[in-house]
N, C-alpha and C. Protein backbone atom coordinates (compact mmCIF):
# COMPACT_ATOMS: atom_id res chain seq x y z
N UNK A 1 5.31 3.16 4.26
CA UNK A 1 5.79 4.27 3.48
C UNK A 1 4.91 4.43 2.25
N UNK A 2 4.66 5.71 1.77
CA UNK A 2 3.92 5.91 0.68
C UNK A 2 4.76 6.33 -0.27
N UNK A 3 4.25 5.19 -1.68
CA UNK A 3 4.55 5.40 -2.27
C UNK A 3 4.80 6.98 -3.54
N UNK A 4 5.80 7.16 -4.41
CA UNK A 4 5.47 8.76 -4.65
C UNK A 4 4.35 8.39 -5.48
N UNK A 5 3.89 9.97 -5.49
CA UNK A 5 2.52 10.03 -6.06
C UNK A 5 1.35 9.68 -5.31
N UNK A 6 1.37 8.91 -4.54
CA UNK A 6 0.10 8.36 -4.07
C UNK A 6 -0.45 9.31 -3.21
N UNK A 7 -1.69 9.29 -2.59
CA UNK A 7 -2.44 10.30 -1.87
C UNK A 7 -2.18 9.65 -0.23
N UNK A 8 -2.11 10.29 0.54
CA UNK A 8 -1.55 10.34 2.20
C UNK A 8 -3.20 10.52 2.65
N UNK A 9 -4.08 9.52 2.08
CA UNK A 9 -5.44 9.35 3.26
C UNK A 9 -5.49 8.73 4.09
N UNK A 10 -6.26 9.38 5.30
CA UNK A 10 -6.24 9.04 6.20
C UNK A 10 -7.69 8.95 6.95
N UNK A 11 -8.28 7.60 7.46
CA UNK A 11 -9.50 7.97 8.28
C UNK A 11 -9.48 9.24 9.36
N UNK A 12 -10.90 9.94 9.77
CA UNK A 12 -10.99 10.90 10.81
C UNK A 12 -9.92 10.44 12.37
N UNK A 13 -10.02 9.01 12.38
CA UNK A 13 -9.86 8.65 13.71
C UNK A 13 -7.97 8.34 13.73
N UNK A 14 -7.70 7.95 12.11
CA UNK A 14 -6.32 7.85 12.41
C UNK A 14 -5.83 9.42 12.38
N UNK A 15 -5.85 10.19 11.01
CA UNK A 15 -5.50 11.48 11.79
C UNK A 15 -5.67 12.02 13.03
N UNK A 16 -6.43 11.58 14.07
CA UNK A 16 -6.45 12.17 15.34
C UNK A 16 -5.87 11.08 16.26
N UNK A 17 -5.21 10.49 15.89
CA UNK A 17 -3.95 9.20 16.01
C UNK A 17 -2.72 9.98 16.30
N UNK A 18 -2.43 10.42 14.90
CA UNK A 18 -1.35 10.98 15.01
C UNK A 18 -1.19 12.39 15.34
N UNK A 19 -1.77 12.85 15.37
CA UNK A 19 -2.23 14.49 15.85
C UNK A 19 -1.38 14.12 17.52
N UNK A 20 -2.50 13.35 18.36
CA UNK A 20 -2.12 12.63 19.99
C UNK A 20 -0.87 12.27 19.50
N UNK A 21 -0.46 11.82 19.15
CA UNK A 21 1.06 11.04 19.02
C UNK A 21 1.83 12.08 19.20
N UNK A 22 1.64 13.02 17.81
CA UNK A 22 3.07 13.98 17.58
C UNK A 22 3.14 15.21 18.97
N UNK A 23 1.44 15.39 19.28
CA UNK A 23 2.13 16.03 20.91
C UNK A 23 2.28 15.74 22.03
N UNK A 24 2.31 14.13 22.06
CA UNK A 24 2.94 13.64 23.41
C UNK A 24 4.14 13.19 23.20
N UNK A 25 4.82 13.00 22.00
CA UNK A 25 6.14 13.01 21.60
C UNK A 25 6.87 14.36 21.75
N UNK A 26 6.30 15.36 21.57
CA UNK A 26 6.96 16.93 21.58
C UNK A 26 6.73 17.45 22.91
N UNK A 27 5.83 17.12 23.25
CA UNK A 27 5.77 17.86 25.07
C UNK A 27 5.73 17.10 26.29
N UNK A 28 6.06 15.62 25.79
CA UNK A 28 6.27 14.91 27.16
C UNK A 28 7.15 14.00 27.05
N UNK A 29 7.49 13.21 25.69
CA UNK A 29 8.57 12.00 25.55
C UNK A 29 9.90 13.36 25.19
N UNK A 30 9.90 14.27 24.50
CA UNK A 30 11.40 14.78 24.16
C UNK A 30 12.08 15.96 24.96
N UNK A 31 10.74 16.27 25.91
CA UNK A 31 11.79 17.02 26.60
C UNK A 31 12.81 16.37 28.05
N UNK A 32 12.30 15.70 28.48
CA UNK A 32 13.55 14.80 29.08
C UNK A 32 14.71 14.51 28.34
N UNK A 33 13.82 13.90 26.88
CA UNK A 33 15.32 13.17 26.58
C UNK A 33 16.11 14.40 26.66
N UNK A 34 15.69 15.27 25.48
CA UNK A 34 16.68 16.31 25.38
C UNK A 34 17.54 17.17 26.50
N UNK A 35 17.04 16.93 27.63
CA UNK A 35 17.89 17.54 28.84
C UNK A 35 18.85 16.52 29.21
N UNK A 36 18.41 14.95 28.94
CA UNK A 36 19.53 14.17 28.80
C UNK A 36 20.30 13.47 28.44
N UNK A 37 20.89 14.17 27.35
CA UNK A 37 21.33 13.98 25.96
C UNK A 37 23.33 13.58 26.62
N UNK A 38 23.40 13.09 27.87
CA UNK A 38 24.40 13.09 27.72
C UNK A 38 25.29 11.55 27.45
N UNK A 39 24.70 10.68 27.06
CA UNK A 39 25.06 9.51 26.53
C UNK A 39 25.07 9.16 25.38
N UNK A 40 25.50 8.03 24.90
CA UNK A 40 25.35 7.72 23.22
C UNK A 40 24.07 7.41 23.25
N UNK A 41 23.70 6.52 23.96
CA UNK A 41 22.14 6.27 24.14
C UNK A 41 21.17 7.10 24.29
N UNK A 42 20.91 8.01 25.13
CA UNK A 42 20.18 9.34 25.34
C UNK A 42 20.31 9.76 23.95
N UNK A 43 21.32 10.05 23.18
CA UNK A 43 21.88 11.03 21.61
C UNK A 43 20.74 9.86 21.10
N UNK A 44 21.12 8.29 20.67
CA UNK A 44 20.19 7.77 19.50
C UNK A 44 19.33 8.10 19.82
N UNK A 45 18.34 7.94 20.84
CA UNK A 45 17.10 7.74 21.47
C UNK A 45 16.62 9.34 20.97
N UNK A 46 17.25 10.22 21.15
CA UNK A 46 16.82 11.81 20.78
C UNK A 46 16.52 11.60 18.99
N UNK A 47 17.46 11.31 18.68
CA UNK A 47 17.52 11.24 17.30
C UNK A 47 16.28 10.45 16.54
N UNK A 48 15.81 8.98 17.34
CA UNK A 48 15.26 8.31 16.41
C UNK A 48 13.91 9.10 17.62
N UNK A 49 13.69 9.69 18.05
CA UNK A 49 12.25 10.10 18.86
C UNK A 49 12.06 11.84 17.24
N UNK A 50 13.10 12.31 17.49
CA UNK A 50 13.38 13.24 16.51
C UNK A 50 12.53 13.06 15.17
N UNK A 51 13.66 11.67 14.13
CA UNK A 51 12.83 11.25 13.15
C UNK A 51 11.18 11.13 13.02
N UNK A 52 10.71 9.99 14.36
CA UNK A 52 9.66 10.01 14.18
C UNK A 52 8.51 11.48 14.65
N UNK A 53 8.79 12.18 14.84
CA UNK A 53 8.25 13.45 15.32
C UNK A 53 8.27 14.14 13.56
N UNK A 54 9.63 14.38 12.76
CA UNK A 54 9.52 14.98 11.73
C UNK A 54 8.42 14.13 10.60
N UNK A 55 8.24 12.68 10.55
CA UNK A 55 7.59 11.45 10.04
C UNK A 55 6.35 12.21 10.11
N UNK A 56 5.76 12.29 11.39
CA UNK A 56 4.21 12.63 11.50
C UNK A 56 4.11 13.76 11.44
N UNK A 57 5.04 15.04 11.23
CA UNK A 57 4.24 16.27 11.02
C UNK A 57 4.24 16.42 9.27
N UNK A 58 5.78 15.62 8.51
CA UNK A 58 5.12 15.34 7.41
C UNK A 58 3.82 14.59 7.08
N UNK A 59 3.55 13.53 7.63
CA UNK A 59 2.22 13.05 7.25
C UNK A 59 0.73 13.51 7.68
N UNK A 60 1.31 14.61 8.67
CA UNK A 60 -0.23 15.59 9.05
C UNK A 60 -0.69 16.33 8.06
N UNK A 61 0.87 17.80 7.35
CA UNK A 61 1.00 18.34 6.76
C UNK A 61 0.36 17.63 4.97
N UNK A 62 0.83 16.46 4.65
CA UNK A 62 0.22 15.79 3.22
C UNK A 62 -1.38 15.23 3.27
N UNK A 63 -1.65 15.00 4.37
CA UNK A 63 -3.32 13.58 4.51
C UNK A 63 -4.07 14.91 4.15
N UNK A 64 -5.14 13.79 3.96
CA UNK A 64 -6.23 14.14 3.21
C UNK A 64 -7.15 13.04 3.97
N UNK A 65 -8.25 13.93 4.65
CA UNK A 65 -8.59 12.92 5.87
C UNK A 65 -10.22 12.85 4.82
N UNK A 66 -10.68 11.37 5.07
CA UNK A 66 -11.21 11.40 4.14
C UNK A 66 -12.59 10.81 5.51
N UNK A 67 -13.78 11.38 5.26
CA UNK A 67 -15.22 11.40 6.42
C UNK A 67 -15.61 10.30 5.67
N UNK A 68 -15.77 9.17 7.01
CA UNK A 68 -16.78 7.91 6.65
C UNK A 68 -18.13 7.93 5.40
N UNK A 69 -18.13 7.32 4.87
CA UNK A 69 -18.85 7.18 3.26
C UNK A 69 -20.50 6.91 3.69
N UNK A 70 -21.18 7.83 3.33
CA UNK A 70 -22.87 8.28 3.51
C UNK A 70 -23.86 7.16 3.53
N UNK A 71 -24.84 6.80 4.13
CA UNK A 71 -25.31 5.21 3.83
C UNK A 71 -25.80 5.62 2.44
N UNK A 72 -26.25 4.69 1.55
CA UNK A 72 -26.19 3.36 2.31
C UNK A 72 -24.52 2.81 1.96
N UNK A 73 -24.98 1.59 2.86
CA UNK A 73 -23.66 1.29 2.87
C UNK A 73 -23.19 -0.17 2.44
N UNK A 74 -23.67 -0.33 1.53
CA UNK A 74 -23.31 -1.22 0.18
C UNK A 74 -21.93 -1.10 -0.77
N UNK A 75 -21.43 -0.30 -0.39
CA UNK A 75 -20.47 -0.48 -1.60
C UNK A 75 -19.05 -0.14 -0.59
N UNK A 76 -17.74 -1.02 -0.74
CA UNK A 76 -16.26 -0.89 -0.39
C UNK A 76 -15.96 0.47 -0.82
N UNK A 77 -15.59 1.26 0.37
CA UNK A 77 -14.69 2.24 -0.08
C UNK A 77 -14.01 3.13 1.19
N UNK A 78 -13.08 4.07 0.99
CA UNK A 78 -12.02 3.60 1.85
C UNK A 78 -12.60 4.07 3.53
N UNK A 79 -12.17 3.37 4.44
CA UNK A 79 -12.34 3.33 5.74
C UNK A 79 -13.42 2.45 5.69
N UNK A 80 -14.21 1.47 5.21
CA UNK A 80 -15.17 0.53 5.58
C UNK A 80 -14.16 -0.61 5.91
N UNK A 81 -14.97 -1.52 6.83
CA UNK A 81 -14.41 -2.37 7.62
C UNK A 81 -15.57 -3.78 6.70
N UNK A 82 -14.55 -4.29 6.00
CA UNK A 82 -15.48 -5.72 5.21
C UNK A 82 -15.12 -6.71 5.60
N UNK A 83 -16.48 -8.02 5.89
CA UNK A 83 -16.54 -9.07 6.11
C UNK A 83 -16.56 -9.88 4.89
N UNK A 84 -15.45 -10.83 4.79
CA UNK A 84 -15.79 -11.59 3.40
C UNK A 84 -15.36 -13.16 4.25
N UNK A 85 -16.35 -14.42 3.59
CA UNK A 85 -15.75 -15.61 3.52
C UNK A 85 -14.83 -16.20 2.20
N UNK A 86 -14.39 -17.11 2.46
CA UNK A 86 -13.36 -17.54 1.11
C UNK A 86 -14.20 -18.78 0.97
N UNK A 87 -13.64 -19.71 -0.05
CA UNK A 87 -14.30 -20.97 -0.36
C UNK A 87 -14.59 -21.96 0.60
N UNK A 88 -13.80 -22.45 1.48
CA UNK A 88 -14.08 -23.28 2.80
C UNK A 88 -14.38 -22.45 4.14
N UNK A 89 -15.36 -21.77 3.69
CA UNK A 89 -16.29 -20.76 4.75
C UNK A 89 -15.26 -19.80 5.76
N UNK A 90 -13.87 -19.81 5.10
CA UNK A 90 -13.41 -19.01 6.48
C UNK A 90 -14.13 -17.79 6.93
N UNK A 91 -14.55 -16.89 8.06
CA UNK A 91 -14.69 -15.77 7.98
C UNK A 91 -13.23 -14.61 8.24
N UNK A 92 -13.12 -13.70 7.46
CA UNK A 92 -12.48 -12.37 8.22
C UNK A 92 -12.94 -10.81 7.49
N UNK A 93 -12.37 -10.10 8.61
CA UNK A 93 -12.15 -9.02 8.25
C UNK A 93 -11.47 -8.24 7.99
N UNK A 94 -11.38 -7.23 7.41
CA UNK A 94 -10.37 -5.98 6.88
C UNK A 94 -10.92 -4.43 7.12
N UNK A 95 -10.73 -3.54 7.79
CA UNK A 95 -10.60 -2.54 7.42
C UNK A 95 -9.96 -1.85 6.23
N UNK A 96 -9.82 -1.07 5.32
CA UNK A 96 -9.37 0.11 4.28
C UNK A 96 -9.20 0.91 5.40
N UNK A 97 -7.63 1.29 5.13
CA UNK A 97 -7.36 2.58 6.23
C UNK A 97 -5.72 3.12 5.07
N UNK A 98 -5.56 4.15 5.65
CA UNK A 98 -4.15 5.05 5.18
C UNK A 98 -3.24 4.26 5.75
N UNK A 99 -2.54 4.54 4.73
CA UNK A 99 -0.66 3.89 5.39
C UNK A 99 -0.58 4.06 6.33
N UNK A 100 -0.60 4.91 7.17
CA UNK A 100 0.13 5.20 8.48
C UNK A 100 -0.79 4.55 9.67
N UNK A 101 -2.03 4.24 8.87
CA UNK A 101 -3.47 3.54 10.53
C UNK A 101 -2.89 2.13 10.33
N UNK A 102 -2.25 1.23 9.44
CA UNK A 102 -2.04 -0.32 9.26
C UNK A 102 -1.68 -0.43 10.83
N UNK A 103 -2.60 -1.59 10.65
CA UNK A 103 -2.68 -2.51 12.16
C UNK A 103 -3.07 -3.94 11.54
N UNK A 104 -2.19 -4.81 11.63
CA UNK A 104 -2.81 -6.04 11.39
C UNK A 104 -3.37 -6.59 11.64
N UNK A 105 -2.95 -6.82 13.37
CA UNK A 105 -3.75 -7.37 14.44
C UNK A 105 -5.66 -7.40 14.80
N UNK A 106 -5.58 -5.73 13.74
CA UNK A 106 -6.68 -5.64 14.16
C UNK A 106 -7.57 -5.89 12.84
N UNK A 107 -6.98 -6.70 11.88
CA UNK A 107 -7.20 -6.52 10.19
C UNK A 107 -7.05 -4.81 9.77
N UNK A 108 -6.57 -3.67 10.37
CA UNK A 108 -6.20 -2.58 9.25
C UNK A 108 -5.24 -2.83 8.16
N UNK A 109 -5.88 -2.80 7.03
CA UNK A 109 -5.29 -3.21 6.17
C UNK A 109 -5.07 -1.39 5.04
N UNK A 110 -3.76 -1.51 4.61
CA UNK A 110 -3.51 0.23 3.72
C UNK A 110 -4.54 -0.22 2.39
N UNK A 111 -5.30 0.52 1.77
CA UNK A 111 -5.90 1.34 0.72
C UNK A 111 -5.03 0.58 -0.73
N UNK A 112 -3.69 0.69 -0.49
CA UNK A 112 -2.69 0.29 -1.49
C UNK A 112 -2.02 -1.28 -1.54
N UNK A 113 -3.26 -2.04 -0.61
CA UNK A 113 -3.14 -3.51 -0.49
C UNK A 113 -3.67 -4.13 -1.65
N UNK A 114 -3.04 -5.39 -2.57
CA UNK A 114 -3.94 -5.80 -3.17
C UNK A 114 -5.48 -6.47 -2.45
N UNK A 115 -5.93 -6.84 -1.41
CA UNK A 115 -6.92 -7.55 -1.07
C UNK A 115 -7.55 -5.99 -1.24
N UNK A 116 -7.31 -4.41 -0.97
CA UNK A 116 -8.15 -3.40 -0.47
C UNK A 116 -8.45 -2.81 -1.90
N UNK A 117 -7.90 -3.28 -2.93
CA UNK A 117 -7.73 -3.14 -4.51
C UNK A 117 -9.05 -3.58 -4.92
N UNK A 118 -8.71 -5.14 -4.28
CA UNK A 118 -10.04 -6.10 -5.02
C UNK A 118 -11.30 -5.40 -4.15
N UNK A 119 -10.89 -4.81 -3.41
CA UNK A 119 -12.84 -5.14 -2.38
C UNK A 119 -12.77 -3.65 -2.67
N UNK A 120 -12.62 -2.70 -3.06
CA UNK A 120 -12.83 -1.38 -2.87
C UNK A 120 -13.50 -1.04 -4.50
N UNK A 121 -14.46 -0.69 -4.61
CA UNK A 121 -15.86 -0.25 -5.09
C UNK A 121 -16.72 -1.47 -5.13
N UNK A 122 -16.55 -2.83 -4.59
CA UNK A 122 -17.61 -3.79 -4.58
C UNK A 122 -18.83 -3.51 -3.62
N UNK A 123 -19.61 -4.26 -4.17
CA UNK A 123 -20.56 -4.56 -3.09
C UNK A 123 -20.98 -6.02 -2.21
N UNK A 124 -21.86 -5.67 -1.49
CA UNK A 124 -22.71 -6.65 -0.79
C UNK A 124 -22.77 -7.66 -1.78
N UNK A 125 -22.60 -8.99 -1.35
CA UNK A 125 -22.24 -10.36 -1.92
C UNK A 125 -21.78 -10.44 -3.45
N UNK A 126 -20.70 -9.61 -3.38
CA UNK A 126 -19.87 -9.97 -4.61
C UNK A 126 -18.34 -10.63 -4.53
N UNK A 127 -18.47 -11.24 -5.37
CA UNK A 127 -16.88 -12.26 -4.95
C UNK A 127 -16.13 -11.46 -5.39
N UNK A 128 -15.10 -11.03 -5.32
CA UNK A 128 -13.52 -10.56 -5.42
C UNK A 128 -12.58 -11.36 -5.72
N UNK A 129 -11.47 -11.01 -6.46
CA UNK A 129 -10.25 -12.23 -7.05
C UNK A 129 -9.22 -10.76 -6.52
N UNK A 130 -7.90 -11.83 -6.09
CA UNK A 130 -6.95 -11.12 -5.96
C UNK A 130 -6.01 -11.97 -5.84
N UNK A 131 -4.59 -11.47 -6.20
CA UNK A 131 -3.64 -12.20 -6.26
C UNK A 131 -2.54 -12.42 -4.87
N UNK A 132 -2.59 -13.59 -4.44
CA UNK A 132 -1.57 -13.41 -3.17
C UNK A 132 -0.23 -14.06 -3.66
N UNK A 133 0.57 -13.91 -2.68
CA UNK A 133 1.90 -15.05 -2.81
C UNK A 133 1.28 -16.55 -3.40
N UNK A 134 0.35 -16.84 -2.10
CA UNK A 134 0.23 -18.14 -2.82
C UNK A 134 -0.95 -18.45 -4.08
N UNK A 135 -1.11 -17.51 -4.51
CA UNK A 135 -2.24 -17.75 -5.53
C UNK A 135 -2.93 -16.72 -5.81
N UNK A 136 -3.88 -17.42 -6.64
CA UNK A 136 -5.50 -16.53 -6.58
C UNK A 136 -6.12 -16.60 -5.69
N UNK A 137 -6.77 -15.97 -5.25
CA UNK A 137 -8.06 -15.92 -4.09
C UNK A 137 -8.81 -15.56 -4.09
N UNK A 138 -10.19 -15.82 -4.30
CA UNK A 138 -11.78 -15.20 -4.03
C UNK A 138 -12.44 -15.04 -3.00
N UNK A 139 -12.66 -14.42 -2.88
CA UNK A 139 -13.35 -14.00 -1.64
C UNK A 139 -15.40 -13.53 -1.79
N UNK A 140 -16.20 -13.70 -0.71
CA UNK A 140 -17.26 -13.20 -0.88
C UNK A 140 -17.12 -12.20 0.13
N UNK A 141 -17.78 -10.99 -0.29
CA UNK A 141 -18.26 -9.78 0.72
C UNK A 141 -19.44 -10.18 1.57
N UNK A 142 -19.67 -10.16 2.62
CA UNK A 142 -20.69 -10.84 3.38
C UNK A 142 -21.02 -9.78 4.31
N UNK A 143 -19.99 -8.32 4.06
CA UNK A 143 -20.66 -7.58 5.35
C UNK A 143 -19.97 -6.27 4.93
N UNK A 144 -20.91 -4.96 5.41
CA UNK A 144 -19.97 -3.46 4.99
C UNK A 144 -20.41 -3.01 5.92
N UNK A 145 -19.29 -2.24 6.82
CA UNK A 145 -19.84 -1.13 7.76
C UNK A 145 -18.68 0.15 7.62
N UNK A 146 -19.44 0.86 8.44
CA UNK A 146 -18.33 2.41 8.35
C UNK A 146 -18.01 2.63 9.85
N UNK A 147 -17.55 2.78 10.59
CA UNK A 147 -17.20 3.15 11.91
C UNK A 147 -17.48 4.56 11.79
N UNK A 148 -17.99 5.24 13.06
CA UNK A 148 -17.69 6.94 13.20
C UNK A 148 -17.03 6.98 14.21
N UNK A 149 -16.73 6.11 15.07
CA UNK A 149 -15.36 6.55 16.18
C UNK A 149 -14.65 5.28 16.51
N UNK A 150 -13.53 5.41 15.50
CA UNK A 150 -13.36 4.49 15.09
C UNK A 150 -11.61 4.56 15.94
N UNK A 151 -11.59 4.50 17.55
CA UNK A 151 -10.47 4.19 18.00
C UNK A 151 -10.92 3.07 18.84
């Protein structure tokens, strides 16, 4: 959920995420249900298919789709996908993506994360501090890329 005020960005590839979503929800998941609306179950199932249908045409209607960032490509900013190690060499990664692209699994991490706080205007081998549950944490940037098709 976004917070108020905040801006509803979105990479090229997640807006066309939800674009696919909201019309295979409207022209192929709701018209069944809605013809069979005659259970309590069929009713929630309409209802919460409903919600999420009104969810994404608000969040089509607000984004602000923001085009992968020009080389070079040295510096964090949003939709780059960064490689950083921590002090005992771990490696990972993170994508910067809009609220609505978070995928963990795949490190998408929202814009409004503290780790996407610390790494967003850095560059190429600069350490980062950020605050987690369990602490401080530094991190080195060890890698920047931009995806252009980025499903």
């Amino acid at each position: 959920m976004l917070p108020p005020g905040a801006k509803n960005y979105l990479t090229p590839g997640g807006a066309r995420r939800l674009r696919t979503e909201l019309v295979r929800l409207e022209h192929e998941a709701r018209p069944p249900l809605a013809a069979a609306q005659d259970g309590p179950d069929a009713k929630r199932e309409l209802q919460r298919l409903d919600q999420r249908i009104r969810y994404l045409r608000l969040s089509l209607v607000s984004a602000e789709v923001v085009p992968p960032s020009p080389p070079p490509h040295d510096q964090v900013r949003f939709g780059a996908t960064v490689t950083v190690r921590d002090p005992q060499g771990a490696v990972s990664r993170y994508r910067i993506v809009g609220v609505n692209e978070i995928d963990l699994e795949r490190g998408w991490v929202s814009w409004l994360t503290p780790i996407a706080r610390a790494l967003h205007q850095a560059r190429l081998g600069d350490r980062v501090k950020f605050r987690t549950p369990a602490g401080q944490q530094e991190l080195k940037i060890t890698g920047i890329a931009y995806e252009l098709d980025d499903d």
